[in-house]
N, C-alpha and C. Protein backbone atom coordinates (compact mmCIF):
# COMPACT_ATOMS: atom_id res chain seq x y z
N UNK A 1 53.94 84.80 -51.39
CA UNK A 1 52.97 83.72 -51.49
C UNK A 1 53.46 82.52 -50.68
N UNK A 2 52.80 82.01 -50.08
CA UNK A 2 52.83 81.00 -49.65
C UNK A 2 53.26 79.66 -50.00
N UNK A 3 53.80 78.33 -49.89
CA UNK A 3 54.02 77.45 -50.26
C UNK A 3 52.66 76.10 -49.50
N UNK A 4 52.78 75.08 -50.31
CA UNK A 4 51.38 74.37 -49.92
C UNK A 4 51.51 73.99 -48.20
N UNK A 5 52.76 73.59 -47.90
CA UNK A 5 53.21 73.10 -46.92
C UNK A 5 53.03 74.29 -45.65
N UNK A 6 53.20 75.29 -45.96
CA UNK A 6 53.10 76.61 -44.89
C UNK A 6 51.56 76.92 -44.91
N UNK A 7 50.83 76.86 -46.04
CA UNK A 7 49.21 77.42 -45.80
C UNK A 7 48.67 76.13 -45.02
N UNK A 8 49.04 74.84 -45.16
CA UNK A 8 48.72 74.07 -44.52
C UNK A 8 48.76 73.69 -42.92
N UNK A 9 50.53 74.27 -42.41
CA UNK A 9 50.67 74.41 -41.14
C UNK A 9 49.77 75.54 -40.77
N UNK A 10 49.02 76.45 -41.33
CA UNK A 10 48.54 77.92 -41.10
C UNK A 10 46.54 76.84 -40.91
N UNK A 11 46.53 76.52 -41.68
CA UNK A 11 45.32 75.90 -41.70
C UNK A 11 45.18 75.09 -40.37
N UNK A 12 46.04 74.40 -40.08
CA UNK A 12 45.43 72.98 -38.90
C UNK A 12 46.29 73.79 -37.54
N UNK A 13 46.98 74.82 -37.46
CA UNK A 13 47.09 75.70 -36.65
C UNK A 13 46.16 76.52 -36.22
N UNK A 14 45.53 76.79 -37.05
CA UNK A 14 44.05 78.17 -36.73
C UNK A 14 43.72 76.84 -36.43
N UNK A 15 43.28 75.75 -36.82
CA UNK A 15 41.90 75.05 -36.49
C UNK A 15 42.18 74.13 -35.39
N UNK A 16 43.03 74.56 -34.82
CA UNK A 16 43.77 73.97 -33.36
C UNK A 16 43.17 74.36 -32.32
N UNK A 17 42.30 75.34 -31.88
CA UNK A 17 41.64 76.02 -31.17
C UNK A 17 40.58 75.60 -31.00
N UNK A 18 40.11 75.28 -29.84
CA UNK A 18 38.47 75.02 -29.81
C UNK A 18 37.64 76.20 -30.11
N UNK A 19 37.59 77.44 -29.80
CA UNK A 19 37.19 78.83 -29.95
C UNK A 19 37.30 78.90 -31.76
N UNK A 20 38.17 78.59 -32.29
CA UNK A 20 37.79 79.43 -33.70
C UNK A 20 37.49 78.01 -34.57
N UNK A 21 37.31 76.64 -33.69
CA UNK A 21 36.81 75.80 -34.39
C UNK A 21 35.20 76.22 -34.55
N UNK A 22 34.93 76.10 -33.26
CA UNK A 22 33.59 76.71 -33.14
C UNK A 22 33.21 78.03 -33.97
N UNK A 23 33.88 79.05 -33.95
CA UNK A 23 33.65 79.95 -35.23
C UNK A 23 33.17 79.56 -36.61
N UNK A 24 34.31 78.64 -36.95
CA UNK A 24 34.53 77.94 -38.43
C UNK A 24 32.90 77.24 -38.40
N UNK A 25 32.26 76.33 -37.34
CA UNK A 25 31.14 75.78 -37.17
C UNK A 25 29.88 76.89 -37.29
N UNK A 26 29.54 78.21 -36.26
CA UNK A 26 29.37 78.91 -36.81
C UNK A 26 28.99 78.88 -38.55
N UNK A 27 29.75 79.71 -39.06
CA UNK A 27 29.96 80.39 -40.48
C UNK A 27 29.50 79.27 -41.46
N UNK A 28 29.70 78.02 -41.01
CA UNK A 28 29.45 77.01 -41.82
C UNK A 28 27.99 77.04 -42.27
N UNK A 29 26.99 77.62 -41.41
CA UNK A 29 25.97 77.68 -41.65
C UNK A 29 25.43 79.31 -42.69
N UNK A 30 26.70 79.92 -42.47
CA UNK A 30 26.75 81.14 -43.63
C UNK A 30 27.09 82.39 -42.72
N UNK A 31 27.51 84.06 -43.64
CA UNK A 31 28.02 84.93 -43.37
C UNK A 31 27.34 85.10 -41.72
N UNK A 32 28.28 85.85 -40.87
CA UNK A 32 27.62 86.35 -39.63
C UNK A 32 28.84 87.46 -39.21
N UNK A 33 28.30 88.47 -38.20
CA UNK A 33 28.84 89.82 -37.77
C UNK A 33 29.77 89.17 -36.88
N UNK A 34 30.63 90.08 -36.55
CA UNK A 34 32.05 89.60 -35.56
C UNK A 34 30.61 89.97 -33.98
N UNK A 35 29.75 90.50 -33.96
CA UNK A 35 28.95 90.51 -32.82
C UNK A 35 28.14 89.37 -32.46
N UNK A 36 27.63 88.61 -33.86
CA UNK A 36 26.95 87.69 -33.68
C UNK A 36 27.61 86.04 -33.51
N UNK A 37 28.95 86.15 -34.37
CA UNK A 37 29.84 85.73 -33.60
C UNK A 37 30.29 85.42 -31.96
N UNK A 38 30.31 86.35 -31.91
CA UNK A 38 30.79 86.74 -30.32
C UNK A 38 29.49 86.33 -29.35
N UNK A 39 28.60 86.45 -29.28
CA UNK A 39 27.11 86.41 -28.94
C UNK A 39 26.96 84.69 -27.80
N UNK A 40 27.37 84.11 -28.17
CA UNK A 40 27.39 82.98 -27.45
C UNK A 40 28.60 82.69 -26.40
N UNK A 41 29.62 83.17 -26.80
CA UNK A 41 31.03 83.25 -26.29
C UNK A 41 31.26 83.67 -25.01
N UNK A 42 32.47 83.19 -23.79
CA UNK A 42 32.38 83.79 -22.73
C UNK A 42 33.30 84.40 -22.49
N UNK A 43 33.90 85.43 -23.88
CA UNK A 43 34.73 86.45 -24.12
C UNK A 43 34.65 87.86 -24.62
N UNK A 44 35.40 88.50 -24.30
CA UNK A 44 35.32 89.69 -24.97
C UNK A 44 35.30 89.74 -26.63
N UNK A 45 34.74 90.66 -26.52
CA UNK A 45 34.69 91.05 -28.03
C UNK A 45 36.36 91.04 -28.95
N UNK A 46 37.07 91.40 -28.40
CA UNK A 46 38.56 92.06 -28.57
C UNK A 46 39.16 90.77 -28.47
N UNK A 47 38.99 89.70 -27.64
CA UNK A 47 39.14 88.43 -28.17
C UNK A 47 38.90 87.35 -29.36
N UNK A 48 37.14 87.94 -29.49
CA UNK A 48 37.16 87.02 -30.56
C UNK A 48 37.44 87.27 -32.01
N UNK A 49 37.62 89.15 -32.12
CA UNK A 49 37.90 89.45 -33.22
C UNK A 49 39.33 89.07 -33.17
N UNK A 50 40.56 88.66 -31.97
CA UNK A 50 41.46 87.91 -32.04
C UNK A 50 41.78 86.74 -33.15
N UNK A 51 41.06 85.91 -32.37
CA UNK A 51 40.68 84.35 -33.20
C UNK A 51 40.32 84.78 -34.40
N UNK A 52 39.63 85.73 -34.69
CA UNK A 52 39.22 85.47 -35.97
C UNK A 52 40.31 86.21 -37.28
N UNK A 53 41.04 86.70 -36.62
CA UNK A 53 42.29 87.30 -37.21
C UNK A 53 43.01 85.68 -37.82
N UNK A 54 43.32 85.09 -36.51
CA UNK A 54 44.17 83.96 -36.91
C UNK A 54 43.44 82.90 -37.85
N UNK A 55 42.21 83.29 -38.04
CA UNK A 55 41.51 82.32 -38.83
C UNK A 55 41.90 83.11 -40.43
N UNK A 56 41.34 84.30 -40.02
CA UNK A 56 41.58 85.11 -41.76
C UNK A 56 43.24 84.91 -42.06
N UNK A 57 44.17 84.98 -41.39
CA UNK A 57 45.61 84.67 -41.73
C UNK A 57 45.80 83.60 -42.25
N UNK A 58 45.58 82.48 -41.91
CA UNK A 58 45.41 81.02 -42.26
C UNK A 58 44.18 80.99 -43.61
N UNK A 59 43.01 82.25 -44.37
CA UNK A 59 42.72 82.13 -45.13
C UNK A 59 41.34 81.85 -45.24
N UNK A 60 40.67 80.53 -44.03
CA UNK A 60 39.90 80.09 -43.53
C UNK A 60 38.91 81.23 -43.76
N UNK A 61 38.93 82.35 -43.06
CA UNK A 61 37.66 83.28 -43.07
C UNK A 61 38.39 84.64 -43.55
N UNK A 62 36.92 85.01 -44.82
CA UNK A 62 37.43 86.59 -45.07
C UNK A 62 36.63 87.49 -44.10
N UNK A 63 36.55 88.82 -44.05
CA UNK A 63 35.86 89.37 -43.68
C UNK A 63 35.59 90.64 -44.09
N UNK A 64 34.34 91.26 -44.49
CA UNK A 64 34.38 92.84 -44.83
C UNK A 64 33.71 93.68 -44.13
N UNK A 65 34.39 95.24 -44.04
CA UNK A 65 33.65 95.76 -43.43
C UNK A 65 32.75 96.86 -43.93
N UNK A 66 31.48 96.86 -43.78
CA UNK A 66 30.06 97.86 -44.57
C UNK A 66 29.47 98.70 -43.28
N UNK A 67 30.13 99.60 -43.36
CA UNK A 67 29.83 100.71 -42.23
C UNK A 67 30.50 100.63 -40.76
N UNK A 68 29.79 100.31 -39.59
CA UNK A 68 30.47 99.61 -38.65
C UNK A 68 30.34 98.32 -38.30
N UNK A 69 29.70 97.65 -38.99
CA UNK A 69 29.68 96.51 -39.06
C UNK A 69 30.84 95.19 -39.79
N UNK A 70 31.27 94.79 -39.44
CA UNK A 70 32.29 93.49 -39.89
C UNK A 70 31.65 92.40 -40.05
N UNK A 71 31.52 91.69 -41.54
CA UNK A 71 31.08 90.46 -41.73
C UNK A 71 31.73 89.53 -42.43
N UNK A 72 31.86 88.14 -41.29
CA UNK A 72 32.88 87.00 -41.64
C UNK A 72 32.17 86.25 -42.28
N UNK A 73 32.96 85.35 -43.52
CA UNK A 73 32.65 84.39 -44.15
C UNK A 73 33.55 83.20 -44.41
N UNK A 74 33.10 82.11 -44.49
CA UNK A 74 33.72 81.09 -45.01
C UNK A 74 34.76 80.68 -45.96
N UNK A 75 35.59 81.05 -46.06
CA UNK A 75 36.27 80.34 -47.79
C UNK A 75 36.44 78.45 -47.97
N UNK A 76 35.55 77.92 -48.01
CA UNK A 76 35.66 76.48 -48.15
C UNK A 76 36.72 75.69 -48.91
N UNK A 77 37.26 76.15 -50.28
CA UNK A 77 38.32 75.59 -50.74
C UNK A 77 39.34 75.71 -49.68
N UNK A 78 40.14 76.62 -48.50
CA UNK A 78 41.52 77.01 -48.01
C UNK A 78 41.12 75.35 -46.81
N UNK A 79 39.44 75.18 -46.29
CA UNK A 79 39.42 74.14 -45.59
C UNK A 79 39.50 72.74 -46.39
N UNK A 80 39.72 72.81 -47.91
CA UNK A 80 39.29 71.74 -48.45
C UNK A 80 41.17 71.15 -48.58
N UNK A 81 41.64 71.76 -48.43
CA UNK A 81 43.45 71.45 -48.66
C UNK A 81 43.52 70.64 -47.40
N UNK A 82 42.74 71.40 -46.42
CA UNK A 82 43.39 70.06 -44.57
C UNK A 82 42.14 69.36 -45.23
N UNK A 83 41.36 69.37 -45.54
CA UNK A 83 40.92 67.56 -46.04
C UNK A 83 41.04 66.86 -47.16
N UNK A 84 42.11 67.59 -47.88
CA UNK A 84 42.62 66.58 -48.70
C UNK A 84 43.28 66.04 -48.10
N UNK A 85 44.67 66.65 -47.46
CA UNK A 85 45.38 65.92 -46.28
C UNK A 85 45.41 65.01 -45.43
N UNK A 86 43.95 65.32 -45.17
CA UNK A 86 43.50 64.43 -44.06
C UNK A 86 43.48 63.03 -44.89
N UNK A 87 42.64 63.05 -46.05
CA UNK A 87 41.92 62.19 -46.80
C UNK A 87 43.16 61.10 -47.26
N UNK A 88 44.08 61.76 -48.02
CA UNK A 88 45.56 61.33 -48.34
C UNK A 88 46.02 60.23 -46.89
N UNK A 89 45.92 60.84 -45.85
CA UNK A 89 46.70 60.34 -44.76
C UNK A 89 45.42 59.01 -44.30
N UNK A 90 44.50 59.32 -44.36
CA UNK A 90 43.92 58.19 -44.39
C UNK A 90 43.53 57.06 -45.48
N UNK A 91 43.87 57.43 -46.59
CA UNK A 91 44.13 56.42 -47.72
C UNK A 91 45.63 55.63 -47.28
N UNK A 92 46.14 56.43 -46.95
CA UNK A 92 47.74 55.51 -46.79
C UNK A 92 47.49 54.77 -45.54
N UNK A 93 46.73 54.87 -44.65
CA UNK A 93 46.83 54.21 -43.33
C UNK A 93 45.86 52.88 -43.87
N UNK A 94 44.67 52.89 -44.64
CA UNK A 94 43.94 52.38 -44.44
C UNK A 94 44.81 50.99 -45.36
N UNK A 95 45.51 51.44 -46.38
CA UNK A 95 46.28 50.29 -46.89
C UNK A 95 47.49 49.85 -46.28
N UNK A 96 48.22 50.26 -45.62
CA UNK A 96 49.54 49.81 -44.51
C UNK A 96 48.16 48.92 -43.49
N UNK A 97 47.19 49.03 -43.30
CA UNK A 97 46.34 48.26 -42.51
C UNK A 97 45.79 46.73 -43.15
N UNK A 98 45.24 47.58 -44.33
CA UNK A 98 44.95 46.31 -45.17
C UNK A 98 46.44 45.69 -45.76
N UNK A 99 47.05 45.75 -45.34
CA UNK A 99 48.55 44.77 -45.53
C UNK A 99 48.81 44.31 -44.25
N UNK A 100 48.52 44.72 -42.75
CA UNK A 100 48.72 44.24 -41.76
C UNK A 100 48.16 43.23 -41.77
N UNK A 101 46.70 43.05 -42.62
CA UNK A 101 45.59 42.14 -42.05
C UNK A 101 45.59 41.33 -42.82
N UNK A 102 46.26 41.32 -44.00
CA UNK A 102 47.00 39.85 -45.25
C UNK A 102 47.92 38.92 -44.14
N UNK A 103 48.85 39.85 -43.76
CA UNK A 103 49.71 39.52 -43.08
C UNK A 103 49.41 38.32 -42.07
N UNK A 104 48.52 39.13 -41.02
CA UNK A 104 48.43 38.49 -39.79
C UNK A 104 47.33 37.44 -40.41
N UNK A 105 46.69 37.55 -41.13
CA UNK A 105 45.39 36.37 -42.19
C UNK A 105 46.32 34.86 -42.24
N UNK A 106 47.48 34.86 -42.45
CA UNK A 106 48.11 33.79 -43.81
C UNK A 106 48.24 32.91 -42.81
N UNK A 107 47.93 31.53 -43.31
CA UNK A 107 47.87 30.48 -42.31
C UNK A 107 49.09 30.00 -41.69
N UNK A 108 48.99 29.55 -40.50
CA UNK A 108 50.37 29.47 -40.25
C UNK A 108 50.62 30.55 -39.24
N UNK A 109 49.96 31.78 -39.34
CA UNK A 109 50.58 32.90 -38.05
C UNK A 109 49.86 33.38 -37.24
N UNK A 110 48.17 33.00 -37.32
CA UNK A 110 47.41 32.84 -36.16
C UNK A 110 47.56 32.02 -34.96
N UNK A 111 46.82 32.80 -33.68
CA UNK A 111 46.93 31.88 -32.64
C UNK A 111 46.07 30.79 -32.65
N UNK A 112 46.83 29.67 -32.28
CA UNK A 112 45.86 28.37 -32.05
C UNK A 112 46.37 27.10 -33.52
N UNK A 113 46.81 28.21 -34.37
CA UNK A 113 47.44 27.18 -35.45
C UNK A 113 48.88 26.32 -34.82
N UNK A 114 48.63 25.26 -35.44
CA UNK A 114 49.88 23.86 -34.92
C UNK A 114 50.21 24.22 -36.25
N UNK A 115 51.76 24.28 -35.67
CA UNK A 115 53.04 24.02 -37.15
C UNK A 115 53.41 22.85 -36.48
């Protein structure tokens, strides 16, 4: 099993890619075939069932297969961990900011003020 810190490097690693971002965009709109997938793409097939490997590794997308057909889906919670992350990292920035701006506020340390 994984640790939070490793599914996470696995998460914003797959989603490092413009190709399986666009996948993830895709699917977002719901299940689709590794063909219909592929369908817009200016790759081989054998490529994009590539990407989409590194997406299912990272968790991001399951996929099953019902005859010869392969159909990928979404798992939304494995994307909801990189935006907690995200969310976290922008709560902490947004207050180290709102302390910059006390800071640089207090009279006395603007430009144009006479001490």
């Amino acid at each position: 099993m994984l640790n939070h810190d490793e599914a996470l490097d696995l998460v914003f690693r797959a989603l490092g890619d413009r190709t399986r971002r666009a996948l993830v965009e895709r699917l977002v709109r719901g299940p689709a075939s590794v063909s219909e997938l592929a369908a817009p793409l200016t790759m081989s097939l054998a490529a994009v069932v590539q990407h989409l490997q590194v997406l299912e590794t990272a968790g991001i997308v399951r996929s099953e297969k019902v005859g010869r057909v392969r159909t990928c889906r979404l798992e939304p919670e494995v994307l909801r961990t990189g935006e907690h992350w995200l969310g976290h990292q922008r709560t902490a920035w947004e207050g180290r900011l709102d302390r910059l701006g006390d800071v640089l506020g207090e009279p006395g340390t603007s430009e144009g003020s006479t001490t």
